[in-house]
Protein backbone atom coordinates (compact mmCIF):
# COMPACT_ATOMS: atom_id res chain seq x y z
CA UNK A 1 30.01 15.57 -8.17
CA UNK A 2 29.10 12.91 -5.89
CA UNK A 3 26.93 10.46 -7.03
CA UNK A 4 23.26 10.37 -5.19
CA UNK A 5 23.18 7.11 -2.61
CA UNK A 6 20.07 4.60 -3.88
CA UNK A 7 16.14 5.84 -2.86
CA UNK A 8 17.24 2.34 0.02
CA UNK A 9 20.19 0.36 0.84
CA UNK A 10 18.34 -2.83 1.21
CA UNK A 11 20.86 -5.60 2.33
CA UNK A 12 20.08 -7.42 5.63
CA UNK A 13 16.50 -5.76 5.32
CA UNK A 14 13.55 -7.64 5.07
CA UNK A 15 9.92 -6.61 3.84
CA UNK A 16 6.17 -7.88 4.45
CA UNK A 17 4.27 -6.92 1.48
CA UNK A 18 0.35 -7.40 1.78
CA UNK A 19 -0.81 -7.02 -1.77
CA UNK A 20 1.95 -8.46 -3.43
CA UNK A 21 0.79 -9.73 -6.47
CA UNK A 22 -1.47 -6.97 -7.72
CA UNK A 23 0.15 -3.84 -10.27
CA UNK A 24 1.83 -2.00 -7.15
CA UNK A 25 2.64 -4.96 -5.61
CA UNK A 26 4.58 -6.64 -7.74
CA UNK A 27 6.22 -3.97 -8.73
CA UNK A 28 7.14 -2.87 -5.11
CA UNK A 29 8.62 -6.56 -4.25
CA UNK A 30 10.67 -6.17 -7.40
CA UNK A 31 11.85 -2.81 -6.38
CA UNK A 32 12.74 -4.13 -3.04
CA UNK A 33 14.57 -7.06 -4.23
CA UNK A 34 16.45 -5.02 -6.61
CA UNK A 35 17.59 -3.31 -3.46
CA UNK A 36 18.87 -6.44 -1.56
CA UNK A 37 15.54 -6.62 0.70
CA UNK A 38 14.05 -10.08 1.13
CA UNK A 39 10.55 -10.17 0.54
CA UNK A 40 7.75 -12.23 1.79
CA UNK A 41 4.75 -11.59 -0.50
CA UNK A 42 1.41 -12.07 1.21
CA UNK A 43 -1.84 -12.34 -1.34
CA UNK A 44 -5.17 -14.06 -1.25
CA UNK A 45 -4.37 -15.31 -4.84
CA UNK A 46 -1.91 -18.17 -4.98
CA UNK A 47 -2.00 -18.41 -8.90
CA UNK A 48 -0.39 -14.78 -9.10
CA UNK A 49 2.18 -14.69 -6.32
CA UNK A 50 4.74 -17.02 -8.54
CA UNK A 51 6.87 -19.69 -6.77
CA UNK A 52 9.54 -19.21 -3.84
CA UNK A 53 12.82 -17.89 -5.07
CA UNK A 54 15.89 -17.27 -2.58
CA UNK A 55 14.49 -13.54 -2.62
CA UNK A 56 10.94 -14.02 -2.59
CA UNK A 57 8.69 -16.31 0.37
CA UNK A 58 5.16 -16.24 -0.96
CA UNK A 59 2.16 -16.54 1.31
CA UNK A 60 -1.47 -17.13 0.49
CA UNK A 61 -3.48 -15.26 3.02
CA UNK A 62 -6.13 -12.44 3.01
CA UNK A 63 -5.90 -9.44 4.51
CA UNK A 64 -9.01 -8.82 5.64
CA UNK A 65 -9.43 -12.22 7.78
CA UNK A 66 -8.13 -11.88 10.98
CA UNK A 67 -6.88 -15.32 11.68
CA UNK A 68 -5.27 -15.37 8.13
CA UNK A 69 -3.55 -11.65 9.11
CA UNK A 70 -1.73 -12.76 12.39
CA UNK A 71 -1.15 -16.69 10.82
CA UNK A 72 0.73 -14.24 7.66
CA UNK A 73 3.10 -13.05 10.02
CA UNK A 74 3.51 -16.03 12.41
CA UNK A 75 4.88 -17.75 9.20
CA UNK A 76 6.86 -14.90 7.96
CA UNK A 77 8.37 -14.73 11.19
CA UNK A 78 9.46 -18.55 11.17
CA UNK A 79 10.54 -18.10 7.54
CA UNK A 80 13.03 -14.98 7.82
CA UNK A 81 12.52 -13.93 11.36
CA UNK A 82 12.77 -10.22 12.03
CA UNK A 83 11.09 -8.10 9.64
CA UNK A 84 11.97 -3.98 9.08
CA UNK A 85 9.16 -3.31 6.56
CA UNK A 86 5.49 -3.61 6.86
CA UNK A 87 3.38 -2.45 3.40
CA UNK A 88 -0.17 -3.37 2.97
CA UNK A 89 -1.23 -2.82 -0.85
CA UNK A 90 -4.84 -4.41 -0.34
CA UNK A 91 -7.36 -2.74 -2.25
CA UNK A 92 -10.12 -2.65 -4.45
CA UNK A 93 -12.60 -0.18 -6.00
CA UNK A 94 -16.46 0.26 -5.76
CA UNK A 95 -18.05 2.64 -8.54
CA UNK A 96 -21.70 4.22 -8.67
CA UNK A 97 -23.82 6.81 -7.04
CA UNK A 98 -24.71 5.76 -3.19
CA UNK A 99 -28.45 5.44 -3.72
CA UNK A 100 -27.36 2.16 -5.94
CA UNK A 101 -24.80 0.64 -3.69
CA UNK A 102 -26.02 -2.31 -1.74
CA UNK A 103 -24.55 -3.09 2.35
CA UNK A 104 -22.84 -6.26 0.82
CA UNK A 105 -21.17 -3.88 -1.57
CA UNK A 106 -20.57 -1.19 1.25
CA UNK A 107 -18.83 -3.60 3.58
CA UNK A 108 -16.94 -5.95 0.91
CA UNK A 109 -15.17 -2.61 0.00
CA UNK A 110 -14.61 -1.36 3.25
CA UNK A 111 -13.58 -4.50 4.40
CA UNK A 112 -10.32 -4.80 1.91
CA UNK A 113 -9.25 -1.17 2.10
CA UNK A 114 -9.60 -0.46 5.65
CA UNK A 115 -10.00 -3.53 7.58
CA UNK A 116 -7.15 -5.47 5.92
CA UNK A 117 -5.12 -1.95 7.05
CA UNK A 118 -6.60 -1.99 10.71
CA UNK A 119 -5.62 -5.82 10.61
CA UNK A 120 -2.32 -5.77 8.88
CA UNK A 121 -1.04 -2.49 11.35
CA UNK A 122 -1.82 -4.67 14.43
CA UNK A 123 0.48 -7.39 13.78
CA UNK A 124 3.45 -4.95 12.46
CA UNK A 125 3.35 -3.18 15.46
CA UNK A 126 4.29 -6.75 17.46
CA UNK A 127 6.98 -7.68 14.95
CA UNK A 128 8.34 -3.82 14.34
CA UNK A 129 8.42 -2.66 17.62
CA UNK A 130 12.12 -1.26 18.05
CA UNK A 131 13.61 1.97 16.59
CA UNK A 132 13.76 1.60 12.54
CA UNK A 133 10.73 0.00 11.88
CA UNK A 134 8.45 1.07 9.13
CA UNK A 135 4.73 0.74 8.44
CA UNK A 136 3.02 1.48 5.00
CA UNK A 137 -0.57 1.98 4.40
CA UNK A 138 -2.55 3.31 0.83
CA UNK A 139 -4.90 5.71 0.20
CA UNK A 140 -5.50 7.73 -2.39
CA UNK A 141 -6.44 10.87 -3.79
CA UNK A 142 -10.00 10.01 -3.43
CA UNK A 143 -9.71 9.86 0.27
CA UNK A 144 -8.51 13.49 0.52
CA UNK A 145 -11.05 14.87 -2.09
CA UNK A 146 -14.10 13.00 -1.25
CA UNK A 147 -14.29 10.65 -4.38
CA UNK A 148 -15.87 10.58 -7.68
CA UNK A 149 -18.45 7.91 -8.84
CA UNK A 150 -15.26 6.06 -10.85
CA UNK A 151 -14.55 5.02 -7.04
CA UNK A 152 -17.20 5.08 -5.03
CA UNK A 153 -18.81 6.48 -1.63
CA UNK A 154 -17.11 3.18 -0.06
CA UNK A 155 -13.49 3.68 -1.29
CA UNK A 156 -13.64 7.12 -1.17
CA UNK A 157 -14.58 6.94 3.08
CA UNK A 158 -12.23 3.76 3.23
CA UNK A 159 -8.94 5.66 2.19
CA UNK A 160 -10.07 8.73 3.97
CA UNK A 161 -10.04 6.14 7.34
CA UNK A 162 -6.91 4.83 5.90
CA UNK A 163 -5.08 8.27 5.90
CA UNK A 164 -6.75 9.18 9.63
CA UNK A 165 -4.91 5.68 11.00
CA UNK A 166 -1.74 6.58 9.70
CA UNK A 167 -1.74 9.75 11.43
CA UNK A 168 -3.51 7.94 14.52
CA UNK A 169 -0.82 5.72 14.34
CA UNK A 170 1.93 7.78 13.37
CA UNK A 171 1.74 9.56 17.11
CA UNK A 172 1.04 6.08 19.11
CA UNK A 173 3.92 4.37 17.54
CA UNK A 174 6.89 7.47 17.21
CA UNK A 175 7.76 6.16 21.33
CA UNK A 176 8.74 3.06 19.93
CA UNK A 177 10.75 4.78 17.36
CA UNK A 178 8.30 2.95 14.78
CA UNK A 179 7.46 5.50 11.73
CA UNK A 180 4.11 5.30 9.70
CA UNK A 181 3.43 6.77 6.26
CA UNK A 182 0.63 6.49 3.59
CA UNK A 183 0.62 7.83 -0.25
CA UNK A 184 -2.24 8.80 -2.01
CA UNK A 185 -1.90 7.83 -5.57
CA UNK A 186 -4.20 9.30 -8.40
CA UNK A 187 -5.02 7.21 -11.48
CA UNK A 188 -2.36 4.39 -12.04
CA UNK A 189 -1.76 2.28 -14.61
CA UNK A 190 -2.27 -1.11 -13.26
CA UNK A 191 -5.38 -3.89 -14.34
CA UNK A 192 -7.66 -1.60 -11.56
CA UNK A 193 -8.16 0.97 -13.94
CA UNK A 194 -9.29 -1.95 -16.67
CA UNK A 195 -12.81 -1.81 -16.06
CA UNK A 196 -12.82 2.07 -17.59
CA UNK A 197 -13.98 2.63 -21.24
CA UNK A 198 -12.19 4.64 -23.36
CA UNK A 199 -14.42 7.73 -23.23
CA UNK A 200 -13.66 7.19 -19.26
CA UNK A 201 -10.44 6.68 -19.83
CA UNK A 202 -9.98 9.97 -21.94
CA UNK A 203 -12.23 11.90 -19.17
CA UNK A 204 -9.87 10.40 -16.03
CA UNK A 205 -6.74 11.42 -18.09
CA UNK A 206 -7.71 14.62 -18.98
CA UNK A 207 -8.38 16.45 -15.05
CA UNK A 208 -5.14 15.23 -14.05
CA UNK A 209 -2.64 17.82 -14.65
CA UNK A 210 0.08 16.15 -16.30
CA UNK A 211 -2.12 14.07 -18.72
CA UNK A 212 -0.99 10.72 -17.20
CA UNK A 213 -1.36 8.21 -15.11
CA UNK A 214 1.32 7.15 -12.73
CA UNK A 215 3.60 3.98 -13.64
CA UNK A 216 3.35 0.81 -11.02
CA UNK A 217 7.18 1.26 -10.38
CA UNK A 218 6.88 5.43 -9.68
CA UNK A 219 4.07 4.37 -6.60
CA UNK A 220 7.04 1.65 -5.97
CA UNK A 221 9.59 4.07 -5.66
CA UNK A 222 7.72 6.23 -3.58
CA UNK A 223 7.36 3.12 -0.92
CA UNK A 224 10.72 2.86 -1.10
CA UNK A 225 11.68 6.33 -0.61
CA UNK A 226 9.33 6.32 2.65
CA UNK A 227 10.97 2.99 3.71
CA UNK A 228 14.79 4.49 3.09
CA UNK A 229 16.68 6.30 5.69
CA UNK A 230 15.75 9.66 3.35
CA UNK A 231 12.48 9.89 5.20
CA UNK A 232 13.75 8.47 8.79
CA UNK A 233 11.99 12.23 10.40
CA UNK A 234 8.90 11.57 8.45
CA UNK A 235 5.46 9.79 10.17
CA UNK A 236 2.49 10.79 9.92
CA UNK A 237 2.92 11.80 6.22
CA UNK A 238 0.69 11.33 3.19
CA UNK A 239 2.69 11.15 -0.09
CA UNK A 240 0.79 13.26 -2.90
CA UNK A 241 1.41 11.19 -6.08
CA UNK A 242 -1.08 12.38 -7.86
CA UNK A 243 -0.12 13.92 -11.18
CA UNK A 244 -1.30 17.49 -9.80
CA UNK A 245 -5.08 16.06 -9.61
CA UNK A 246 -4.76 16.96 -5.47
CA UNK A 247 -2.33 19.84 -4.67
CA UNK A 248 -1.38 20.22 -1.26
């Protein structure tokens, strides 16, 4: 039989990874290197994105600041010049009913999840736009199923925006030949989740189907797989990786 090509031939390609040195991000960039992509690792936290390798071009910028959004790719252009692959990671979680969550709360989380995406999609599409190019966003299953208090009102309506841009952008951008896909993770393993208690822990692990969370390196893969010439007919498209806890 013949063997299965890899989820992306990588070589000559070169990534922009917003996010970079969170649990999916880092795992991502090492998946892409392992595939012969170059990365440039964008992240507002210096002490985490490691030092420069021939691989690896670390930038300190945050994804919800404008000016720091369009300098990030000024400087990856200068450093590797064109760029294939746009991802933006950026996240973080709220938690609580709405009658407890304060504006500066509201906003804070709005601004990293769907901001930094607004922000980080209006660059890529001046650096990606030929045929080939590919933008990533996140959301998550709790912006197709409303949410639970574990998230939040604000991250809940932030990664439902999230997936409604992707589709938004999905039909301005196929012209250009530009695709644009999102996955919606469940619960995964990465320091996010550390805030949980055991008892929550137990309670999160127990409604998902398969008992589990999702690895780092299986949301990884499924970046890749959207970035590979496997998906070159899908845009628009929100990859369910959520342990059965959203069924399409």
């Amino acid at each position: 039989m013949k063997a299965l090509p890899p989820i992306l031939a990588g070589r000559g390609k070169t990534a922009l990874v917003f996010g970079a040195a969170g649990g999916i991000g880092r795992a991502t960039c090492s998946l892409f290197e392992a595939a012969g992509v170059r990365v440039v690792a964008v992240d507002r936290d210096k002490r985490r994105l490691g030092t420069p390798t021939l691989r690896r071009h670390p930038i300190v910028a945050d994804a919800a600041d404008e000016v720091a959004v369009d300098g990030a790719f000024a400087e990856a252009g200068r450093r590797v010049g064109t760029i294939d692959y746009v991802v933006n990671l950026v996240g973080i979680t709220g938690h609580g009913r709405l009658d407890s969550l304060s504006l500066a709360d509201w906003n804070r989380v709005m601004a990293t999840n769907l901001t930094s995406a607004f922000l980080v999609a209006r660059s890529a599409y001046r650096c990606l736009r030929r045929p080939g190019g590919v933008l990533i966003l996140m959301s998550s299953t709790n912006g197709r199923a409303g949410g639970t208090q574990y998230s939040g009102a604000a991250y809940g309506a932030a990664k439902a925006g999230v997936l409604n841009l992707t589709r938004y952008l999905a039909k301005e951008w196929a012209p250009d030949g530009l695709r644009v896909n999102t996955l919606a993770p469940g619960p995964v393993d990465t320091p996010m989740l550390a805030r949980l208690s055991p008892r929550e822990h137990a309670a999160l692990k127990a409604a998902v189907p398969l008992k589990r969370y999702a690895s780092a390196a299986e949301i990884a893969a499924g970046i890749a797989f959207l970035c590979s010439r496997h998906a070159q007919t899908m845009t628009g498209t929100c990859l369910n990786v959520s342990g059965g806890l959203v069924l399409d």
